[in-house]
N, C-alpha and C. Protein backbone atom coordinates (compact mmCIF):
# COMPACT_ATOMS: atom_id res chain seq x y z
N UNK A 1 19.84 -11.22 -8.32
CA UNK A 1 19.51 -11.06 -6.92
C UNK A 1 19.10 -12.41 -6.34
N UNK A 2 19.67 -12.75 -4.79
CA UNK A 2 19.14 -14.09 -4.51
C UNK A 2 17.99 -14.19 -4.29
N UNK A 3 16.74 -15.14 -4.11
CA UNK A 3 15.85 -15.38 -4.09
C UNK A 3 15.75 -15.18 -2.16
N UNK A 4 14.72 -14.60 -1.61
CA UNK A 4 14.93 -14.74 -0.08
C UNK A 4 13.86 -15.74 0.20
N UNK A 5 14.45 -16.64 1.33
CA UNK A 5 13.59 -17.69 1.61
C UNK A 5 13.64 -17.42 3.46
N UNK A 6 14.37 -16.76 3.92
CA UNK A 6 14.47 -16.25 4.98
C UNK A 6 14.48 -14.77 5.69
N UNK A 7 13.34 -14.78 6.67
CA UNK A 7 13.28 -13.25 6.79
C UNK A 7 13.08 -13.11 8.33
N UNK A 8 13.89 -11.96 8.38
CA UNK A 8 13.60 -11.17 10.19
C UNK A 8 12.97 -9.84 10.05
N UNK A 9 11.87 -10.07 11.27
CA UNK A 9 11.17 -8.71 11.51
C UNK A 9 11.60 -8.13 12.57
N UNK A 10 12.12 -7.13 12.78
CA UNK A 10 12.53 -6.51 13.85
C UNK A 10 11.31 -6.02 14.04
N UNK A 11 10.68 -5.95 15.64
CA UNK A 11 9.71 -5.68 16.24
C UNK A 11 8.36 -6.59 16.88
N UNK A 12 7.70 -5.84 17.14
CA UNK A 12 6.43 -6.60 17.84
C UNK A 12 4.85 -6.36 17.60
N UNK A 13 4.90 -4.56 17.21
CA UNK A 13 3.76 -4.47 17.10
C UNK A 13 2.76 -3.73 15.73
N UNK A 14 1.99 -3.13 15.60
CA UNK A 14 1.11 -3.13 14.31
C UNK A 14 1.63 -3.74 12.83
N UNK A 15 2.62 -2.53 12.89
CA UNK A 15 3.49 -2.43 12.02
C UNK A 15 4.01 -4.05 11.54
N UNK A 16 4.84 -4.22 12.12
CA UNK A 16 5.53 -5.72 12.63
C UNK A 16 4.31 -6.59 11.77
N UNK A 17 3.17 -6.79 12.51
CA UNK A 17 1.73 -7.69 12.08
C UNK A 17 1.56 -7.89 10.92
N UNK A 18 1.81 -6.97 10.04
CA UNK A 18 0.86 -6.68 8.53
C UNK A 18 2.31 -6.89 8.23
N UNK A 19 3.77 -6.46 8.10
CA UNK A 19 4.64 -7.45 7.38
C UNK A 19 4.56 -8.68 7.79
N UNK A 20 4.21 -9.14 8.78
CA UNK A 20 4.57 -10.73 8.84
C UNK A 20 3.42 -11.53 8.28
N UNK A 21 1.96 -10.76 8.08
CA UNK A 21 1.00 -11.36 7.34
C UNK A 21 1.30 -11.49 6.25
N UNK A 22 1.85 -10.11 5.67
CA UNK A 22 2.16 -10.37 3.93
C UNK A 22 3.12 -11.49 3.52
N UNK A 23 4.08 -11.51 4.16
CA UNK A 23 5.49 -12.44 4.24
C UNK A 23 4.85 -13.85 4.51
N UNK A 24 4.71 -14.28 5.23
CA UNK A 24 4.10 -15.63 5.70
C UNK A 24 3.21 -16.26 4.13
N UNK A 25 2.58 -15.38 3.85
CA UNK A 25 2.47 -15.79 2.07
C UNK A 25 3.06 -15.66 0.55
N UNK A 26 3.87 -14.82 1.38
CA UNK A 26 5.05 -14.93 -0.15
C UNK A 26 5.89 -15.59 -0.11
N UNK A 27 6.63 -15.75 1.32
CA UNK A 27 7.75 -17.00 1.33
C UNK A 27 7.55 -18.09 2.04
N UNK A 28 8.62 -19.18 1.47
CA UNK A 28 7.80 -20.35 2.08
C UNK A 28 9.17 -20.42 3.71
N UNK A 29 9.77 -19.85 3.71
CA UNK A 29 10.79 -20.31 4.76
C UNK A 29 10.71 -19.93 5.84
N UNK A 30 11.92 -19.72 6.42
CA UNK A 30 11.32 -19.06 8.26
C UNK A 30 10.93 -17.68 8.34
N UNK A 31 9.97 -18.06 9.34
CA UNK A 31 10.50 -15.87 9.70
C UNK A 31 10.69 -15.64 11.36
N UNK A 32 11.69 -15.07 10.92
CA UNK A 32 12.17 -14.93 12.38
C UNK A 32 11.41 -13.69 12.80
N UNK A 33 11.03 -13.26 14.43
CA UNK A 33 10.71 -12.17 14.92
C UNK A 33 11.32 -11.68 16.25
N UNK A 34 11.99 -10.57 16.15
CA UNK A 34 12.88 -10.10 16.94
C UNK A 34 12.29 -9.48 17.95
N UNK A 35 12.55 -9.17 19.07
CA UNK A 35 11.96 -8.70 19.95
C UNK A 35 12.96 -8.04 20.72
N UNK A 36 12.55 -7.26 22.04
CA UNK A 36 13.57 -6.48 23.00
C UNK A 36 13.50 -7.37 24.23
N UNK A 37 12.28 -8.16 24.83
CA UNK A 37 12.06 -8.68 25.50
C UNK A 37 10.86 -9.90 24.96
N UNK A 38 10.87 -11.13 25.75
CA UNK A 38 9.85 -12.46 25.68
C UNK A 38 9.04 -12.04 26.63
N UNK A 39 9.03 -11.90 27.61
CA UNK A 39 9.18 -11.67 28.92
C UNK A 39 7.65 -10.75 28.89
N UNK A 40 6.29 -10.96 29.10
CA UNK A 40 5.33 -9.91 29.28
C UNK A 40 5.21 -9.41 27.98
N UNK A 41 5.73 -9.61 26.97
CA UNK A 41 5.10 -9.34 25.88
C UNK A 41 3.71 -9.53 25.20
N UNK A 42 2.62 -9.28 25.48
CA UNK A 42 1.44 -9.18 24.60
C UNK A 42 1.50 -9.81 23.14
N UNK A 43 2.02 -9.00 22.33
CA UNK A 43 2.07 -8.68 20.77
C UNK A 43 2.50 -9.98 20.29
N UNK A 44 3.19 -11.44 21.30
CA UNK A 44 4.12 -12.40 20.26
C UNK A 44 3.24 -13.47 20.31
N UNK A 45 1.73 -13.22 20.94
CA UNK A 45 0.68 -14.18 20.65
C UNK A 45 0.47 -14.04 19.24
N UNK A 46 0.00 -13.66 18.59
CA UNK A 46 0.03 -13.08 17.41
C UNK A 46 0.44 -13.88 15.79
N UNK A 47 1.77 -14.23 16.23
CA UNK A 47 2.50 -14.37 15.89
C UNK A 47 3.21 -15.85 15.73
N UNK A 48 1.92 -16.80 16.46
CA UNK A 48 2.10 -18.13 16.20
C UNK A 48 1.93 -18.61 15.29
N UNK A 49 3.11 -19.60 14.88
CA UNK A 49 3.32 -20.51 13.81
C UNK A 49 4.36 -21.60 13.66
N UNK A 50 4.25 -22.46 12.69
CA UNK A 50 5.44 -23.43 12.91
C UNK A 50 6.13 -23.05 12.29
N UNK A 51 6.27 -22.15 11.41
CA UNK A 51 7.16 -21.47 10.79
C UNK A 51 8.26 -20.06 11.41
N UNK A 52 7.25 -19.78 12.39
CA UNK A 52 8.35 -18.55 13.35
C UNK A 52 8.92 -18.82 14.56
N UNK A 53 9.85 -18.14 14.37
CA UNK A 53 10.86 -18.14 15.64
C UNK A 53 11.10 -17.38 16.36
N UNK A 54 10.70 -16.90 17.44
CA UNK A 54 11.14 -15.88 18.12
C UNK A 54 12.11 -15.45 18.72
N UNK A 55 13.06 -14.21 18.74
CA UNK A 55 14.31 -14.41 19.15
C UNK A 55 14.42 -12.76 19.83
N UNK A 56 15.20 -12.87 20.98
CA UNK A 56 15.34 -11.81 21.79
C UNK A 56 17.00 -11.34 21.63
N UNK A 57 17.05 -10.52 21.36
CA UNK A 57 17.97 -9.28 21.40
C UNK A 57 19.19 -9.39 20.19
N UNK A 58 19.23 -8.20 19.21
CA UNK A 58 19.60 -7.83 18.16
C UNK A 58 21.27 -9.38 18.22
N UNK A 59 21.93 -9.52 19.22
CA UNK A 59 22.84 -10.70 18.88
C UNK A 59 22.74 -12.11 18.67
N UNK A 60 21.62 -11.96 19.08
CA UNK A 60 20.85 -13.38 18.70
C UNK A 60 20.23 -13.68 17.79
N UNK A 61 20.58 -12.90 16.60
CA UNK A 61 20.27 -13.23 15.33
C UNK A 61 21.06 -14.52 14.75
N UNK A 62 20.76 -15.39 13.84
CA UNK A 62 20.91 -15.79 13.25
C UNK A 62 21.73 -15.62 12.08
N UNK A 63 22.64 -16.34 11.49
CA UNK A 63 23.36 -15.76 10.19
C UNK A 63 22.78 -16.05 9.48
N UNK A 64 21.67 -17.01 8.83
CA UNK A 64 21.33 -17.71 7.47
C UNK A 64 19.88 -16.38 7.26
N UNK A 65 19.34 -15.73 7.85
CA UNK A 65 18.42 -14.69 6.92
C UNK A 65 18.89 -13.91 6.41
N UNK A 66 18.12 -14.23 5.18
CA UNK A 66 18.52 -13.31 3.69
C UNK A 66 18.21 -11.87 3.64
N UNK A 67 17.05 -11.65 4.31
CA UNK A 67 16.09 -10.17 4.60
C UNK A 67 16.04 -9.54 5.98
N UNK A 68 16.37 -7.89 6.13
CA UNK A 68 15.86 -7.98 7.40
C UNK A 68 14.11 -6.90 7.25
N UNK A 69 12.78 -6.69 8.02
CA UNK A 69 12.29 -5.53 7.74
C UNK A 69 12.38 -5.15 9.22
N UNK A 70 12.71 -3.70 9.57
CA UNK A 70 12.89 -2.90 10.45
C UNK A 70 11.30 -2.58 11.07
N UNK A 71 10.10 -2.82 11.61
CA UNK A 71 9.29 -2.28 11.91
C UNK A 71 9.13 -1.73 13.43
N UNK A 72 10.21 -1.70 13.77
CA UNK A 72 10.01 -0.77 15.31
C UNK A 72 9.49 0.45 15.68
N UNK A 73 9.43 0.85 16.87
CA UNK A 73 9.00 2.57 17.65
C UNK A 73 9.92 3.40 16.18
N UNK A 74 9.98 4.29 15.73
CA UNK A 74 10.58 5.54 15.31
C UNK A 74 11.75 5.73 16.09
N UNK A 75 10.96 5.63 17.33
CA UNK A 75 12.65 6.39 18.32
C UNK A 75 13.89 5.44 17.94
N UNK A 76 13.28 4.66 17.92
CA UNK A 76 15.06 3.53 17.62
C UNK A 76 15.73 3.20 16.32
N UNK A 77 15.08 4.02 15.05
CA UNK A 77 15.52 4.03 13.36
C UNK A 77 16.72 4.22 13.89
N UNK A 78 17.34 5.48 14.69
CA UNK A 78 18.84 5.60 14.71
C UNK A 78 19.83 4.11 15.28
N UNK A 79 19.57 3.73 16.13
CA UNK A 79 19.66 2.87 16.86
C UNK A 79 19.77 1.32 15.50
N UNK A 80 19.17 1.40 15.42
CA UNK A 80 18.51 -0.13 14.01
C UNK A 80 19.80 0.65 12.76
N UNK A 81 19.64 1.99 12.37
CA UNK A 81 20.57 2.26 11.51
C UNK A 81 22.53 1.71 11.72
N UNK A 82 22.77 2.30 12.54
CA UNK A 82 24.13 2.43 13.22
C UNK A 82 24.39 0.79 13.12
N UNK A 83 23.33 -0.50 13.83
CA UNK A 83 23.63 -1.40 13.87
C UNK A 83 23.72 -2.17 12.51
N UNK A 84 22.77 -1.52 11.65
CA UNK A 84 22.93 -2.13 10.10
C UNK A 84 23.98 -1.51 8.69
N UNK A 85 24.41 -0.64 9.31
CA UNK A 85 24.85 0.53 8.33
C UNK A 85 25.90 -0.12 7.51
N UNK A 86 26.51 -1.14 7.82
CA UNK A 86 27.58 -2.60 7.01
C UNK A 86 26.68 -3.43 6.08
N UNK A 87 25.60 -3.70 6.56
CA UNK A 87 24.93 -4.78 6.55
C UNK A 87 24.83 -5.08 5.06
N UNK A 88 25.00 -6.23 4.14
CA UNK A 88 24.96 -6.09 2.45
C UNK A 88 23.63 -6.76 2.33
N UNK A 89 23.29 -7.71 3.19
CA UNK A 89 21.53 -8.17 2.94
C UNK A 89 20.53 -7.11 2.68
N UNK A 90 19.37 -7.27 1.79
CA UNK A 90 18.11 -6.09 1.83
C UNK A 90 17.54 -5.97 3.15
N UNK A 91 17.24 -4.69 3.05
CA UNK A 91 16.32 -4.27 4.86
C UNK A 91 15.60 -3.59 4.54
């Protein structure tokens, strides 16, 4: 299995927090954090570092992360599924 040195969090809030705390000390590389909007967001104070990147809307991902973790609303698992359901990276 490859080693992941790159990771995206889909989301913004609780949830989102406590993976990106744990992550931020296990790996040393980027972490990206996905969002629906920049724009009036609260939650991406949080979330400062020289290590993260913030990035708005599921096509503006990046190709080089190795990981994705899904921490969004519930309502949108279907939504997050459908778009990953190819996907061969861990999520």
């Amino acid at each position: 299995m490859k080693k992941i040195k790159t990771i995206c969090i889909i989301g913004t809030g609780y949830a989102a927090y406590n993976h990106y705390q744990s992550f931020k000390n296990l790996i040393n590389g980027q972490i990206y954090i996905l969002t629906r909007k920049k724009k009036g967001n609260k939650n991406l104070k949080k979330f400062k570092s020289k290590r993260v990147r913030i990035i708005e809307n599921l096509n503006n991902m990046p190709k080089i992360i190795d990981a994705y973790v899904v921490a969004s609303h519930w309502l949108k698992n279907d939504f997050y599924f459908n778009f990953f359901k190819n996907e061969k990276k861990p999520i």
